[in-house]
Protein backbone atom coordinates (compact mmCIF):
# COMPACT_ATOMS: atom_id res chain seq x y z
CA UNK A 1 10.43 -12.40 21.96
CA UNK A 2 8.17 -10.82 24.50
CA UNK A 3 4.30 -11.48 24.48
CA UNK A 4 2.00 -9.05 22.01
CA UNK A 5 -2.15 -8.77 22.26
CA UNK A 6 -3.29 -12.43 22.93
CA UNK A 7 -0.21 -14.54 22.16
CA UNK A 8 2.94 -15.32 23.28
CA UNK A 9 6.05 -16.66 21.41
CA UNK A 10 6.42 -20.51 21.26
CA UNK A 11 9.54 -20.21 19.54
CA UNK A 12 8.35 -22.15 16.81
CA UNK A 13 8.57 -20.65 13.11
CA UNK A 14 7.69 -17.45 15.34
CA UNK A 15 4.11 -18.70 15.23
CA UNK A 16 2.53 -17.38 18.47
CA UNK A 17 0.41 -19.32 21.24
CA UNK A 18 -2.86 -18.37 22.43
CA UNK A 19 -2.77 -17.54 25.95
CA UNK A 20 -5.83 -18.76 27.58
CA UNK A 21 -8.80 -21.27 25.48
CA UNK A 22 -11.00 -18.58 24.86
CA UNK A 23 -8.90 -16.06 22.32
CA UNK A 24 -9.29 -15.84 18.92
CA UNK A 25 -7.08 -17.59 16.87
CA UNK A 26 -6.15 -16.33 13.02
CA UNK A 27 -4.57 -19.16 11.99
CA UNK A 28 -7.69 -21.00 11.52
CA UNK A 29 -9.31 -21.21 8.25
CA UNK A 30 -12.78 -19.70 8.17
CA UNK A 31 -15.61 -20.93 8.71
CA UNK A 32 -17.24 -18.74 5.83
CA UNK A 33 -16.57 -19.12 2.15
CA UNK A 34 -15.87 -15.92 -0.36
CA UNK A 35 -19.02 -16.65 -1.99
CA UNK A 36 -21.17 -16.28 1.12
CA UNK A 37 -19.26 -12.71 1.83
CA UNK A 38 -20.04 -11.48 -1.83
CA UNK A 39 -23.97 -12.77 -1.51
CA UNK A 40 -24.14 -10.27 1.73
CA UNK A 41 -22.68 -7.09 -0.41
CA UNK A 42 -25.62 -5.21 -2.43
CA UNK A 43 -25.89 -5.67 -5.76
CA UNK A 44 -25.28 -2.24 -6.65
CA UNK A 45 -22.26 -2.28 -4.86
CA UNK A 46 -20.67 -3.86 -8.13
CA UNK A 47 -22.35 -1.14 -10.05
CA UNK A 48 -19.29 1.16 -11.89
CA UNK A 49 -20.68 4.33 -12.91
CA UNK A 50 -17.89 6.10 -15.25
CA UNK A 51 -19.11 9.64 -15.06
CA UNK A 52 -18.86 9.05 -11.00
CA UNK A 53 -16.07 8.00 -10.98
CA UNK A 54 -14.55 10.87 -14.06
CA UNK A 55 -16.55 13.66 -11.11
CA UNK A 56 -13.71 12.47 -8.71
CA UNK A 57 -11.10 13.09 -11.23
CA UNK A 58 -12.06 16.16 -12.07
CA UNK A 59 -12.79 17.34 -8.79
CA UNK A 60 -9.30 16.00 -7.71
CA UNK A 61 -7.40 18.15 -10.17
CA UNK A 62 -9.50 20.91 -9.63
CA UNK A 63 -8.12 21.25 -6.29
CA UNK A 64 -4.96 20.40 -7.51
CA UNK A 65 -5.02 23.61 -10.06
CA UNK A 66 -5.98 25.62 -7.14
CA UNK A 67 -3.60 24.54 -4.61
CA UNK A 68 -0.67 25.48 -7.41
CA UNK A 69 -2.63 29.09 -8.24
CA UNK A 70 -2.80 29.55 -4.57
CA UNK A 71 0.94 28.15 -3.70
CA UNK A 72 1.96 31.20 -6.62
CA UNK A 73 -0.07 33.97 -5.69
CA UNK A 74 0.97 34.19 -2.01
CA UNK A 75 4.86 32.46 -2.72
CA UNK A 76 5.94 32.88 1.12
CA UNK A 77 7.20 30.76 3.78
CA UNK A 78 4.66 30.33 5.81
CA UNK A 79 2.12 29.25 2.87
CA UNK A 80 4.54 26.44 1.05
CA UNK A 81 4.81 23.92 4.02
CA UNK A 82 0.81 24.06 4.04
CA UNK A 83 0.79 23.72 0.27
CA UNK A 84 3.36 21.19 0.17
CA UNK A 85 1.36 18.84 2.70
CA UNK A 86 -1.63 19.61 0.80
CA UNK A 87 -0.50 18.73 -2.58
CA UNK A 88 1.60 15.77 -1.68
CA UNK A 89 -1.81 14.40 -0.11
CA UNK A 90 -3.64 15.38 -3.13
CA UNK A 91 -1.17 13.51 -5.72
CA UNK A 92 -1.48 10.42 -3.15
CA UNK A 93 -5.38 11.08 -3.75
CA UNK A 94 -4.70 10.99 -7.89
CA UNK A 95 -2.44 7.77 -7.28
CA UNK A 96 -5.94 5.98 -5.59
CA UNK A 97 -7.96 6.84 -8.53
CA UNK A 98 -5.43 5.73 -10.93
CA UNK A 99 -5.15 2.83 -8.87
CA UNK A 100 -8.92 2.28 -9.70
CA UNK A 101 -8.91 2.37 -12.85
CA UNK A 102 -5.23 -0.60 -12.74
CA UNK A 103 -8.48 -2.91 -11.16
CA UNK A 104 -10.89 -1.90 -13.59
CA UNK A 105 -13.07 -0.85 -10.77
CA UNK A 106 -13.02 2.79 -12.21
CA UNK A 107 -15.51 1.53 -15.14
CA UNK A 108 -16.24 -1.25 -17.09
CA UNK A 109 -14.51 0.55 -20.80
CA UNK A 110 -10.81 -1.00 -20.59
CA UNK A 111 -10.03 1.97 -22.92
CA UNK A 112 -10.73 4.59 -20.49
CA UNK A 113 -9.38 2.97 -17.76
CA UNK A 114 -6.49 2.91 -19.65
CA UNK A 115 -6.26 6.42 -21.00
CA UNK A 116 -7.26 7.52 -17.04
CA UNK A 117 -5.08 5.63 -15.56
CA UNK A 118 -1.87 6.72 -17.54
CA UNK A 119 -2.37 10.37 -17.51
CA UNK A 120 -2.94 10.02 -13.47
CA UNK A 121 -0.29 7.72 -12.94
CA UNK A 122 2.48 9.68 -15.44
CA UNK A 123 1.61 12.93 -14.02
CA UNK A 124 2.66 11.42 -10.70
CA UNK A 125 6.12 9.39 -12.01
CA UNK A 126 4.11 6.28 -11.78
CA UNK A 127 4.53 3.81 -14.87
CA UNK A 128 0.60 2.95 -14.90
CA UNK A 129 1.20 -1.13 -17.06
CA UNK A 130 3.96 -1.81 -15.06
CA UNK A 131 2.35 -1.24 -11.49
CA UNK A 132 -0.98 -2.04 -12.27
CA UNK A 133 0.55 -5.78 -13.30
CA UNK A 134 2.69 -6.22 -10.26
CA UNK A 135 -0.34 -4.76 -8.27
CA UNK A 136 -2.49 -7.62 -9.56
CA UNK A 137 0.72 -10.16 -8.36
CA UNK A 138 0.01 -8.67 -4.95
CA UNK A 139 -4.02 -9.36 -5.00
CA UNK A 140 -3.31 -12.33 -6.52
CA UNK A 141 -1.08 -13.45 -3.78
CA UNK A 142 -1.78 -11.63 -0.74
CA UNK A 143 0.15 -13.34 2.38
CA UNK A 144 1.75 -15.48 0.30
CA UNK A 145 5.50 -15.19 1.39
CA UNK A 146 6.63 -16.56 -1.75
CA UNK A 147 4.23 -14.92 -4.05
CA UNK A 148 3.49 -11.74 -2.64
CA UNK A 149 4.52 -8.62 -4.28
CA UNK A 150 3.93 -5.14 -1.80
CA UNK A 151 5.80 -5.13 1.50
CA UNK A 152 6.37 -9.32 1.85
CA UNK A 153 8.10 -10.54 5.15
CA UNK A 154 11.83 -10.87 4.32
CA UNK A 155 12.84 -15.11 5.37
CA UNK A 156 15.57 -15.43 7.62
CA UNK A 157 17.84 -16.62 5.16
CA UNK A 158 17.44 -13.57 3.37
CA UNK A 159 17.12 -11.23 6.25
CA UNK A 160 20.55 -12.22 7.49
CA UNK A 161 22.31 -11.25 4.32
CA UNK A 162 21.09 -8.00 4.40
CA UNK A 163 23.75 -5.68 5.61
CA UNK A 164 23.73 -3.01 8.38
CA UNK A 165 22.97 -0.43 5.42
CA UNK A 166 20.51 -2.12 4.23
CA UNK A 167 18.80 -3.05 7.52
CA UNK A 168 18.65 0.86 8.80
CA UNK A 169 16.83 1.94 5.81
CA UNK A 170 14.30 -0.72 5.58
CA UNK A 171 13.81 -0.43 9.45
CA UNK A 172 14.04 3.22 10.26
CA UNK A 173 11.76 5.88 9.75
CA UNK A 174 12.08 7.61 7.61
CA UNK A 175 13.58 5.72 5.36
CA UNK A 176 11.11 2.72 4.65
CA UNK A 177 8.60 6.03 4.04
CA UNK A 178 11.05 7.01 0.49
CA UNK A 179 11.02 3.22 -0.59
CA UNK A 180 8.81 3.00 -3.19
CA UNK A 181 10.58 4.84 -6.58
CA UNK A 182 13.47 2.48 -5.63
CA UNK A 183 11.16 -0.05 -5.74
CA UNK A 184 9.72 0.58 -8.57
CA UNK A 185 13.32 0.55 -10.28
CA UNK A 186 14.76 -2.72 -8.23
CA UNK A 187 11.93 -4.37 -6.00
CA UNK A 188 12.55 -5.67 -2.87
CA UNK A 189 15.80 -7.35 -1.12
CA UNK A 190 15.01 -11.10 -2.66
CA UNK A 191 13.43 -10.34 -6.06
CA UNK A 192 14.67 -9.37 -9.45
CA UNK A 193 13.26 -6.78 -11.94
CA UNK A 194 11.53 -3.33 -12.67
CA UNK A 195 8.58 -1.85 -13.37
CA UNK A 196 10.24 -0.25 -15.89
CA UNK A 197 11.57 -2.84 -17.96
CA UNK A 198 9.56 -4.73 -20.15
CA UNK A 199 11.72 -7.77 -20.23
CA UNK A 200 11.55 -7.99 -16.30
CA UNK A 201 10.33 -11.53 -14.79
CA UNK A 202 7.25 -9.01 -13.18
CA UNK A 203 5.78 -9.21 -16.44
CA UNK A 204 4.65 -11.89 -19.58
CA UNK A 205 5.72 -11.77 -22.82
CA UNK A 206 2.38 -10.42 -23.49
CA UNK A 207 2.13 -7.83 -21.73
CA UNK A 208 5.60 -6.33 -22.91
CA UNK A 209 4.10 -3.40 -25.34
CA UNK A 210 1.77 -2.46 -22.22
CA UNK A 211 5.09 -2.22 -20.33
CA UNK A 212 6.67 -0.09 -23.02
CA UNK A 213 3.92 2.31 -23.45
CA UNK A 214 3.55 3.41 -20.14
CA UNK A 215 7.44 3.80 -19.56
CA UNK A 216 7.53 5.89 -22.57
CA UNK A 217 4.48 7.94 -21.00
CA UNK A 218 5.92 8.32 -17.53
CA UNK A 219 9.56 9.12 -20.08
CA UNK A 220 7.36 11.98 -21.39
CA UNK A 221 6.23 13.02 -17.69
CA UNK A 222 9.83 13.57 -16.61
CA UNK A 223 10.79 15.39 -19.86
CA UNK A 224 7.94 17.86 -19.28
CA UNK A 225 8.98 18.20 -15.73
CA UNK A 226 13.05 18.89 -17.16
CA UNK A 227 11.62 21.74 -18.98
CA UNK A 228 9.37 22.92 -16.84
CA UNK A 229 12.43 23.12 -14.35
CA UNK A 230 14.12 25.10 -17.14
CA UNK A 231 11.49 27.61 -17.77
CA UNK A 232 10.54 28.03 -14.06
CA UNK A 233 13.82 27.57 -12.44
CA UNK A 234 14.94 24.54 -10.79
CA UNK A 235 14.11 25.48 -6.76
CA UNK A 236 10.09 26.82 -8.03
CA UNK A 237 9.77 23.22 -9.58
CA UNK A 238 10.54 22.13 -6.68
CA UNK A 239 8.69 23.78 -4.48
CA UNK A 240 5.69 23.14 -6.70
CA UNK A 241 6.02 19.60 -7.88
CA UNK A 242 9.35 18.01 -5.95
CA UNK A 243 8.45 18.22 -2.32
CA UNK A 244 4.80 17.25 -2.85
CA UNK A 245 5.77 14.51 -4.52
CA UNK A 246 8.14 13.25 -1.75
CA UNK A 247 5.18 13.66 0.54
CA UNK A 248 2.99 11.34 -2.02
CA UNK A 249 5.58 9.01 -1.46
CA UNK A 250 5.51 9.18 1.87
CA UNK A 251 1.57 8.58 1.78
CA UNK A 252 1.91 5.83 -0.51
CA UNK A 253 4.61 3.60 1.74
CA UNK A 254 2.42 4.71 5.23
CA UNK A 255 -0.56 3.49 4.11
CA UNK A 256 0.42 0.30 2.32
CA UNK A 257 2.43 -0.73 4.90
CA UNK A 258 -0.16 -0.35 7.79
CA UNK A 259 -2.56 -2.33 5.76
CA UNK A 260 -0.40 -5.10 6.07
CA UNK A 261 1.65 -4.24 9.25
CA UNK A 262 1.43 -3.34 12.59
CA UNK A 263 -2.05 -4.63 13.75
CA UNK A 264 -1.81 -5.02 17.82
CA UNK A 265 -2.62 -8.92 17.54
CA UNK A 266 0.38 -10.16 15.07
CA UNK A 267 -1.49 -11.59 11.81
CA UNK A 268 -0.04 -14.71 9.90
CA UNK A 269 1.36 -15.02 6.88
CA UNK A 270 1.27 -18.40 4.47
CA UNK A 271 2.88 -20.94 2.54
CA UNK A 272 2.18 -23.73 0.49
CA UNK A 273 -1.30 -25.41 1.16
CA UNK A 274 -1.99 -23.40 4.08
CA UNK A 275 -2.31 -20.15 1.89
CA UNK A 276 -5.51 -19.60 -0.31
CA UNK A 277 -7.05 -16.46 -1.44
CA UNK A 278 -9.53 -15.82 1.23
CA UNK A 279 -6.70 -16.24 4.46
CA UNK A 280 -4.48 -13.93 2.97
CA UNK A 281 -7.18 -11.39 2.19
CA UNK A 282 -8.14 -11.87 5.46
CA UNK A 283 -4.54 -10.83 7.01
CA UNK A 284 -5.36 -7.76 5.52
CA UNK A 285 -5.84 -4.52 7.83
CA UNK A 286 -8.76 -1.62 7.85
CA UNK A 287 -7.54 1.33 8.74
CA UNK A 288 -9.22 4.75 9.85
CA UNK A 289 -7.12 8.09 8.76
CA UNK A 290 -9.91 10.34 9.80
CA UNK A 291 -10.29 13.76 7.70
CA UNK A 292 -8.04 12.21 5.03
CA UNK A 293 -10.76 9.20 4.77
CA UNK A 294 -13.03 11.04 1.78
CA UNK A 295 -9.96 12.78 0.26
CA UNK A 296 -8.26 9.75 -0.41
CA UNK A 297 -11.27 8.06 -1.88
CA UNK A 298 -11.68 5.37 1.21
CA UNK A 299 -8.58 3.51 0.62
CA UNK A 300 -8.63 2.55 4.37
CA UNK A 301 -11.37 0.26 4.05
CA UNK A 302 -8.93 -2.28 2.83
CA UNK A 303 -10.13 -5.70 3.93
CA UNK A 304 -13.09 -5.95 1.22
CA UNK A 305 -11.21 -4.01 -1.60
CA UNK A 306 -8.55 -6.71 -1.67
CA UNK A 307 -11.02 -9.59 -1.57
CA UNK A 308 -13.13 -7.77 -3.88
CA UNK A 309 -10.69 -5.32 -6.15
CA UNK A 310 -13.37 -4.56 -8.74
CA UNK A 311 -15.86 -3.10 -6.24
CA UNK A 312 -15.64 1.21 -6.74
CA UNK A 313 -14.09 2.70 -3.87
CA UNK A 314 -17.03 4.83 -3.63
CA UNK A 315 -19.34 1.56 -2.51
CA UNK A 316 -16.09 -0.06 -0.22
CA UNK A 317 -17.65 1.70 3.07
CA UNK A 318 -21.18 0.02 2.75
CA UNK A 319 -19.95 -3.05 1.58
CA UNK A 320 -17.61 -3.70 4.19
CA UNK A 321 -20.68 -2.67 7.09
CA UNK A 322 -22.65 -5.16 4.70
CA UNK A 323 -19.55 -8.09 4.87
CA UNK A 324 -19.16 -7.64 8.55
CA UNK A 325 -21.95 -10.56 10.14
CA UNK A 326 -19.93 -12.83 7.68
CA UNK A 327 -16.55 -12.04 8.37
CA UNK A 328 -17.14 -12.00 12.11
CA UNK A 329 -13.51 -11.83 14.62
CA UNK A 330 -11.90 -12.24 11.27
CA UNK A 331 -12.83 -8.64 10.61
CA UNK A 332 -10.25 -6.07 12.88
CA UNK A 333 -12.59 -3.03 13.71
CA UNK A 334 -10.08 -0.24 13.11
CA UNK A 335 -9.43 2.33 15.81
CA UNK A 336 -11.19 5.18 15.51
CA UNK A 337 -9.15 8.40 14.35
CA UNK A 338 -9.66 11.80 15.24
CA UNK A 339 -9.75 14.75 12.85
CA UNK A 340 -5.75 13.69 12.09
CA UNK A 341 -4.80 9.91 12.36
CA UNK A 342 -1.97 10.30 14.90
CA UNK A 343 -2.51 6.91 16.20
CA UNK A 344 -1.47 5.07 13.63
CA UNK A 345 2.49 6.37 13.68
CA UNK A 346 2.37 4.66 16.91
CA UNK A 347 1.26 1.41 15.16
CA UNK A 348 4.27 2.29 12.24
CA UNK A 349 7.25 2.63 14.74
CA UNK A 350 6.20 -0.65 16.84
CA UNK A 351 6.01 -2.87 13.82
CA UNK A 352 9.39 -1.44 12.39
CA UNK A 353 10.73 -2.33 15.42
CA UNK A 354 9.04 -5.74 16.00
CA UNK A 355 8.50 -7.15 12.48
CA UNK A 356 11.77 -8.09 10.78
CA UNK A 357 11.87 -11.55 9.46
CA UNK A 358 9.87 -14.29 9.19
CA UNK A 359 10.78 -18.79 9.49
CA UNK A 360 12.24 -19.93 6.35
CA UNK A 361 10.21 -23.01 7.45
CA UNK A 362 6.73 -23.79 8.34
CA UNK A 363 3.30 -23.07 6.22
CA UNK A 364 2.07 -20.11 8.85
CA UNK A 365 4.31 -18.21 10.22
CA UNK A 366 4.37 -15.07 11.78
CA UNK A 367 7.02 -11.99 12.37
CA UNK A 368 10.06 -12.50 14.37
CA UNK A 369 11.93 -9.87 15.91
CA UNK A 370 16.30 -9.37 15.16
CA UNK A 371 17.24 -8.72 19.38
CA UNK A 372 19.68 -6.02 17.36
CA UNK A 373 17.17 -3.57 16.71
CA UNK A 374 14.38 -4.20 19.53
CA UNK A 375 16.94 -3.45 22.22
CA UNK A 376 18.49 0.07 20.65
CA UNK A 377 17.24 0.74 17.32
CA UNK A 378 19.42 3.67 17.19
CA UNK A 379 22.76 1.61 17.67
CA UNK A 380 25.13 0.91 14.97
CA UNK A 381 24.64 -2.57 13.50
CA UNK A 382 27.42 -4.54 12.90
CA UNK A 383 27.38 -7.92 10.38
């Protein structure tokens, strides 16, 4: 494995050297505790104001309503590909606020959360109990190899099971871009269970009835959509609501992955005692998408939402400026964007083609490349 930002491959557990004394090292542990970062963030910060956080809704559908009127008034071919970007961006914008509401950072009334968060969710094929509980896994755990629930390093004893099937879709684009209805059906190569299925080991026995009522609401979702489809005819359904929702998709995987992928320094991930909350929210990345940053509600600012999941997304930008003295080199400025975040597909295709596996051994380890794919990723694998 060839040398990447300030470290080189010792071979070890793929951890990687520093080059020269004077680097920056991410494997140590801070010198800051998660107390002293939440003492820097304003109070008011924490503040959840419901009928702020209900304006984004509405204005959210709003434009959603319009894009559709618009999409059926002028019903040509060289309006839908604009409309289809459009609305697939706005549904990934519904998905954040729903997502707000699964962390109870949408307001402090569990019911409306609740009632928010399914119609959002469902109106998007997104079972709202059954992600919001594996979401909380993934806060719970993040860079935890074992524990970790969105986009986890595969271990090489895993990784080399995977066939040559299996290994183009999860490394080529576009492929790991459509991943995430599968997983919400099957999870990832090395776990068990849906999102679906309240019996699934994602889930405690008390939380089954949440797990059935969303199922039965996003159930409902893809009835409406079957007769819509009938009413409408099947190719105007999907012009209207199928190819926008592939693009949300698409949105969803691109964004979760590069806040967890594909930094230009390699970022460790942890086992055992060397993992605690505040490292592996640390290994988290910040990223800037430019005009997309207000329509998707700030998501990018990703370091201090997963430390902090129950601060609104509308306070995430001045908190983070506010967490920054604290957090010091362990806080990754994010490259600036232009008006469209270009830069960051760069960032996508070098970690697909870099990041494949990590050490089934060792408490901080970091990505290891398969020779396979680095040296032609468009060859034919064999097993």
């Amino acid at each position: 494995m060839g040398s990447e930002g300030n470290f080189i491959s010792n071979g070890l557990n793929g951890i990687y050297k520093q080059d020269d004394g004077l680097s920056f090292d991410p494997r140590k542990p801070p010198p800051f505790r998660i107390a002293e970062i939440r003492a820097a963030i304003p109070k008011h910060c924490w503040i959840k104001n419901p009928w702020r956080s209900l304006s984004y809704v509405l204005r959210d559908l709003v434009v959603v309503s319009l894009l559709v009127a618009a999409a059926v008034f002028f019903n040509n071919w060289v309006f839908w590909p604009l409309y289809w970007l459009a609305q697939g961006t706005m549904f990934w914008a519904i998905f954040v606020l729903g997502h707000d509401c699964g962390h109870s950072s949408f307001s402090d009334n569990p019911k409306l959360n609740s009632v928010v968060g399914h119609i959002l969710h469902s109106s998007i094929l997104v079972p709202y109990h059954g992600w919001r509980i594996s979401h909380r896994t993934h806060h719970q755990n993040h860079g935890n190899i074992e524990k970790d629930e969105s986009w986890v390093p595969l271990p090489e004893k895993i990784y080399k099971k995977l066939g040559p099937k299996t290994l183009t879709l999860r490394f080529t684009v576009p492929f790991p871009m459509l991943a995430y209805p599968m997983y919400l059906w099957y999870r990832s190569p090395g776990k068990t269970g849906s999102h679906f299925n309240p019996y699934s080991d994602l889930f405690a026995s008390n939380e089954r009835n949440l797990v059935i009522t969303s199922t039965l609401c996003w159930t409902l979702m893809v009835v409406l959509l079957a007769s819509l489809s009938f009413l409408l005819g099947p190719i105007q359904m999907l012009k209207l609501y199928g190819i926008p929702y592939l693009i949300f998709v698409m949105w969803l995987d691109f964004v979760t992955y590069l806040h967890h992928h594909g930094h230009e320094q390699k970022l460790p991930w942890y086992r055992g005692q060397e993992w605690s909350y505040l490292r592996g929210g640390l290994t988290t990345v910040d990223r800037d998408y430019g005009v997309f940053n207000n329509i998707h509600h700030d998501i990018g600012t990703h370091v201090i939402h997963h430390l902090f999941p129950q601060i609104p997304h509308y306070h995430l930008v001045e908190a983070t400026k506010a967490a920054k003295p604290v957090l010091g080199k362990y806080y990754r400025e994010p490259r600036k964007s232009g008006l469209f975040p270009f830069h960051l597909f760069q960032n996508l295709m070098e970690s697909l083609r870099h990041d494949h596996f990590v050490s089934d051994t060792g408490d901080i380890v970091f990505y290891q490349t398969d020779p396979r794919l680095i040296k032609d990723p468009s060859s034919k694998l064999e097993d």
